[in-house]
N, C-alpha and C. Protein backbone atom coordinates (compact mmCIF):
# COMPACT_ATOMS: atom_id res chain seq x y z
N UNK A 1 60.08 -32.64 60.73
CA UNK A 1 58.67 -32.43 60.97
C UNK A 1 58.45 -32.45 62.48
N UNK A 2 57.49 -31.44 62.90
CA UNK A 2 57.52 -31.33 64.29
C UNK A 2 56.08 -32.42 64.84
N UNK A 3 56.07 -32.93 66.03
CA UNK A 3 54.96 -33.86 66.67
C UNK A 3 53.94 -32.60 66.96
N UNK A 4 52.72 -33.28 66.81
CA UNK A 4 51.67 -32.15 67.10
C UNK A 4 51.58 -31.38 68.12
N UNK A 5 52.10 -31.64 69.55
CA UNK A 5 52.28 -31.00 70.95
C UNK A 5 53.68 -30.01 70.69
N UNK A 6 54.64 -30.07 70.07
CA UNK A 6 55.67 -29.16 69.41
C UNK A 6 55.09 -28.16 68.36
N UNK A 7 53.90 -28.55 67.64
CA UNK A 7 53.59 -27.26 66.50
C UNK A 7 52.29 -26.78 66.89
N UNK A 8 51.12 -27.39 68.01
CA UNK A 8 50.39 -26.71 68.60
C UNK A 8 50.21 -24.81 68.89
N UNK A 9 51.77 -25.24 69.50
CA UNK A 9 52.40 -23.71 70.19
C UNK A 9 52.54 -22.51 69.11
N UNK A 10 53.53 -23.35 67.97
CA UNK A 10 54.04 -22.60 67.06
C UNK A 10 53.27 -21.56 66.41
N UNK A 11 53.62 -20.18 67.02
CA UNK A 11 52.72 -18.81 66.46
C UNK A 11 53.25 -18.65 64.90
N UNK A 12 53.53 -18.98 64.01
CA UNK A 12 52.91 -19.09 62.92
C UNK A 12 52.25 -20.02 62.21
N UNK A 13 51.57 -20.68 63.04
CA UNK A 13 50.35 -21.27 62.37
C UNK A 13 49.25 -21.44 62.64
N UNK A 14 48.78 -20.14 62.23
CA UNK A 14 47.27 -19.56 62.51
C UNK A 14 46.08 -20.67 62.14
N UNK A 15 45.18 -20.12 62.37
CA UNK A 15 43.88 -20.82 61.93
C UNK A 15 43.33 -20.35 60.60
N UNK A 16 44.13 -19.09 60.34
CA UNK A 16 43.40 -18.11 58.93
C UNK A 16 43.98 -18.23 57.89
N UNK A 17 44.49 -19.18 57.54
CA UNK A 17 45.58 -19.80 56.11
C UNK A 17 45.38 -21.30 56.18
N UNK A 18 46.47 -21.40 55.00
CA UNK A 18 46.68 -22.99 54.77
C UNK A 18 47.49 -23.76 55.61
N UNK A 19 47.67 -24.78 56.13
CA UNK A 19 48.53 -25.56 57.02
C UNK A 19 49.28 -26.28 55.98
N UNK A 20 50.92 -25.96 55.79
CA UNK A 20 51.49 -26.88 55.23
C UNK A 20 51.97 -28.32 56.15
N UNK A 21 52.23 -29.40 55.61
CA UNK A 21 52.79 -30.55 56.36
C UNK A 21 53.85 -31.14 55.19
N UNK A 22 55.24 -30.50 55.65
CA UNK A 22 56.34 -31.11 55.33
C UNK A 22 57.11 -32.69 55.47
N UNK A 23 56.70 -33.35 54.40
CA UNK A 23 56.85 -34.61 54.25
C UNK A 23 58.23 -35.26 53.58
N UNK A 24 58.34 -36.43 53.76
CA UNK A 24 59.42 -36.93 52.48
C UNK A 24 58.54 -37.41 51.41
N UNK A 25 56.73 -37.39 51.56
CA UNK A 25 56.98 -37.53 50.25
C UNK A 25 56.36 -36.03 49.62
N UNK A 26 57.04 -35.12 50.04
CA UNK A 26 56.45 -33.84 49.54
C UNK A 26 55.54 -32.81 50.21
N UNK A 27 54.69 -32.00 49.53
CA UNK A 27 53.76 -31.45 50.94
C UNK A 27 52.51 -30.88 50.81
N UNK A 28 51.79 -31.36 51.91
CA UNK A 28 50.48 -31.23 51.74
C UNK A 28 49.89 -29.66 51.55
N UNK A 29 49.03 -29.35 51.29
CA UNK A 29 48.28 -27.72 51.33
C UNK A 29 46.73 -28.35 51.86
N UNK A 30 46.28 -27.96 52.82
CA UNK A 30 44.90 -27.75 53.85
C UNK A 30 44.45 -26.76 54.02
N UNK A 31 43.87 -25.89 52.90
CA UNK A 31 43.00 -25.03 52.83
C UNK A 31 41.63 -25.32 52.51
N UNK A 32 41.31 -26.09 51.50
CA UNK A 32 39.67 -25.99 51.26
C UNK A 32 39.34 -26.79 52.10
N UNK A 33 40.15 -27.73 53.13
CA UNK A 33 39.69 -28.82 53.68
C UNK A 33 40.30 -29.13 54.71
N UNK A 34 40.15 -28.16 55.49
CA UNK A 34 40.76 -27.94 56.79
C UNK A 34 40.97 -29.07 57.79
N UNK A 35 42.07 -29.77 57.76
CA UNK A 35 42.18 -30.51 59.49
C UNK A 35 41.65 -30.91 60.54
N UNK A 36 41.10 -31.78 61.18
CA UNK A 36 40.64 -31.84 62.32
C UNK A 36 40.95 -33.33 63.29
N UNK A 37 41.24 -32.93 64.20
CA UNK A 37 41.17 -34.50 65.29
C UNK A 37 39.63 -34.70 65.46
N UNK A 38 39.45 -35.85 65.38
CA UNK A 38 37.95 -36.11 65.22
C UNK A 38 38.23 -37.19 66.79
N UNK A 39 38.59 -38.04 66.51
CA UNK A 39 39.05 -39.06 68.06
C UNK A 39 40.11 -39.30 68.03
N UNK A 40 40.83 -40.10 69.32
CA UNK A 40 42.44 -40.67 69.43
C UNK A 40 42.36 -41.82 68.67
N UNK A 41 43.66 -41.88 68.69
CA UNK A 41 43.96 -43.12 67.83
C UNK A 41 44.19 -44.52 68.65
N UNK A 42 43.49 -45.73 68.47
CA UNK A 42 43.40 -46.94 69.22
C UNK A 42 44.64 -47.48 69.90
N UNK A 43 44.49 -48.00 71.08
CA UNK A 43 45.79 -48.29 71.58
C UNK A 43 45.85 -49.41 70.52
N UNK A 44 47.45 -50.10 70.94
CA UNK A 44 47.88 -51.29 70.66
C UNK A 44 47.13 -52.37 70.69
N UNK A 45 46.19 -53.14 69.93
CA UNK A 45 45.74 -54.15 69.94
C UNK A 45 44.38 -54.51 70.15
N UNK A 46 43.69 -52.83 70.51
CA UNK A 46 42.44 -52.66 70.82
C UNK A 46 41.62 -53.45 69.73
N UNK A 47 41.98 -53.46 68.42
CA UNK A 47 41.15 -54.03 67.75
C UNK A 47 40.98 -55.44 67.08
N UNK A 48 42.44 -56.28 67.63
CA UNK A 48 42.38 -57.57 67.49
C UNK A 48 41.46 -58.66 67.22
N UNK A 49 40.61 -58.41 68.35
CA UNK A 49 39.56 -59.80 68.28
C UNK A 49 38.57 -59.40 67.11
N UNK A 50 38.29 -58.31 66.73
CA UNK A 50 37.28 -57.68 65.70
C UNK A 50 37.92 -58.68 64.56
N UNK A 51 38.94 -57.79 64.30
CA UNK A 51 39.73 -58.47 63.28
C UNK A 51 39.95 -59.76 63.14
N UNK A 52 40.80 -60.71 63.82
CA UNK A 52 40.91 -62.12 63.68
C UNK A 52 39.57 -62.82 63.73
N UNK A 53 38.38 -62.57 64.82
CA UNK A 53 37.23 -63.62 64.55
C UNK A 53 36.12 -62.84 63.45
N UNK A 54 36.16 -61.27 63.40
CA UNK A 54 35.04 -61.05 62.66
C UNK A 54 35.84 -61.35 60.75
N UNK A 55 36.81 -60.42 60.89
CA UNK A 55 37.43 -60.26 59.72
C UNK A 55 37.79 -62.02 59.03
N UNK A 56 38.78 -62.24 60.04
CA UNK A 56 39.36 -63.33 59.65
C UNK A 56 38.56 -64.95 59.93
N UNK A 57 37.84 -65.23 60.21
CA UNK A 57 36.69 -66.08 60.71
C UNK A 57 37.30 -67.55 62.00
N UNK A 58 38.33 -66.47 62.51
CA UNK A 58 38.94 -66.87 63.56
C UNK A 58 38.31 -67.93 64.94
N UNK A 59 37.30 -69.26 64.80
CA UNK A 59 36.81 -69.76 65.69
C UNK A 59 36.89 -69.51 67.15
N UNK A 60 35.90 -68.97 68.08
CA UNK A 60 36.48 -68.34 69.51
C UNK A 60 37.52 -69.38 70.47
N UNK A 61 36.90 -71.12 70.00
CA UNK A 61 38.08 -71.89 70.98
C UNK A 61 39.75 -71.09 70.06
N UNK A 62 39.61 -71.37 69.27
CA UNK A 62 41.14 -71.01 68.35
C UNK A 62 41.56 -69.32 68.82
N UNK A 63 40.65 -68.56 68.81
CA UNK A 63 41.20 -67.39 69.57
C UNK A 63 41.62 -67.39 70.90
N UNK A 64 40.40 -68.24 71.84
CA UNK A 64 41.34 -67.98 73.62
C UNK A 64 42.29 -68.67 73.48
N UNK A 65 42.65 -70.06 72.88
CA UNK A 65 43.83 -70.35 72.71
C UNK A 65 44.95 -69.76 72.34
N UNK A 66 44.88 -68.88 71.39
CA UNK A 66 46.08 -68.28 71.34
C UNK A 66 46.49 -67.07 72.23
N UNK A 67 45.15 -66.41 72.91
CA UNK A 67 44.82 -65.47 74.04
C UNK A 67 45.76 -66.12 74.87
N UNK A 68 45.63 -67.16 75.35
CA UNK A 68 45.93 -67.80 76.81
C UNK A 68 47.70 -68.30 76.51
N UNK A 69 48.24 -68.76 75.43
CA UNK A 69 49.44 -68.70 74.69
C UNK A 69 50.00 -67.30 74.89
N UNK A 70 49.50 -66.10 74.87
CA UNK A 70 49.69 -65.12 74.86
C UNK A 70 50.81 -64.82 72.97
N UNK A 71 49.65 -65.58 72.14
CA UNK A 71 50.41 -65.33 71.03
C UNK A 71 49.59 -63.66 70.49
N UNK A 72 48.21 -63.68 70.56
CA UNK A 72 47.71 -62.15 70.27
C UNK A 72 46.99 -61.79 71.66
């Protein structure tokens, strides 16, 4: 399977058909429901603190602590 900056280029794959995506677990067809990058994808860790204090009810002393540990 090629990375998206490798099949960008690739002149057979128009905009006026289906986009296959060759998988191990088989393969997709994207015709009625065409593809799109909508935004990038989050760096590494961007979403940590959401997660541990909102998600996980992570107390803020118990988070800089482990901040300052440099455990997350």
């Amino acid at each position: 399977m090629r990375a998206y900056h490798e099949a960008e280029n690739e002149p057979t794959l128009g905009t006026d058909g289906p986009i296959y995506a060759d998988g191990r677990q088989g393969c997709a067809k994207l015709s009625e429901t065409p593809g799109s990058i909508r935004s990038v994808s989050p760096s590494l860790g961007q979403h940590n603190e959401e997660i541990y204090r909102d998600l996980l009810k992570m107390t803020p002393a118990r988070w800089d602590e482990l901040r300052l540990k440099q455990v997350i």
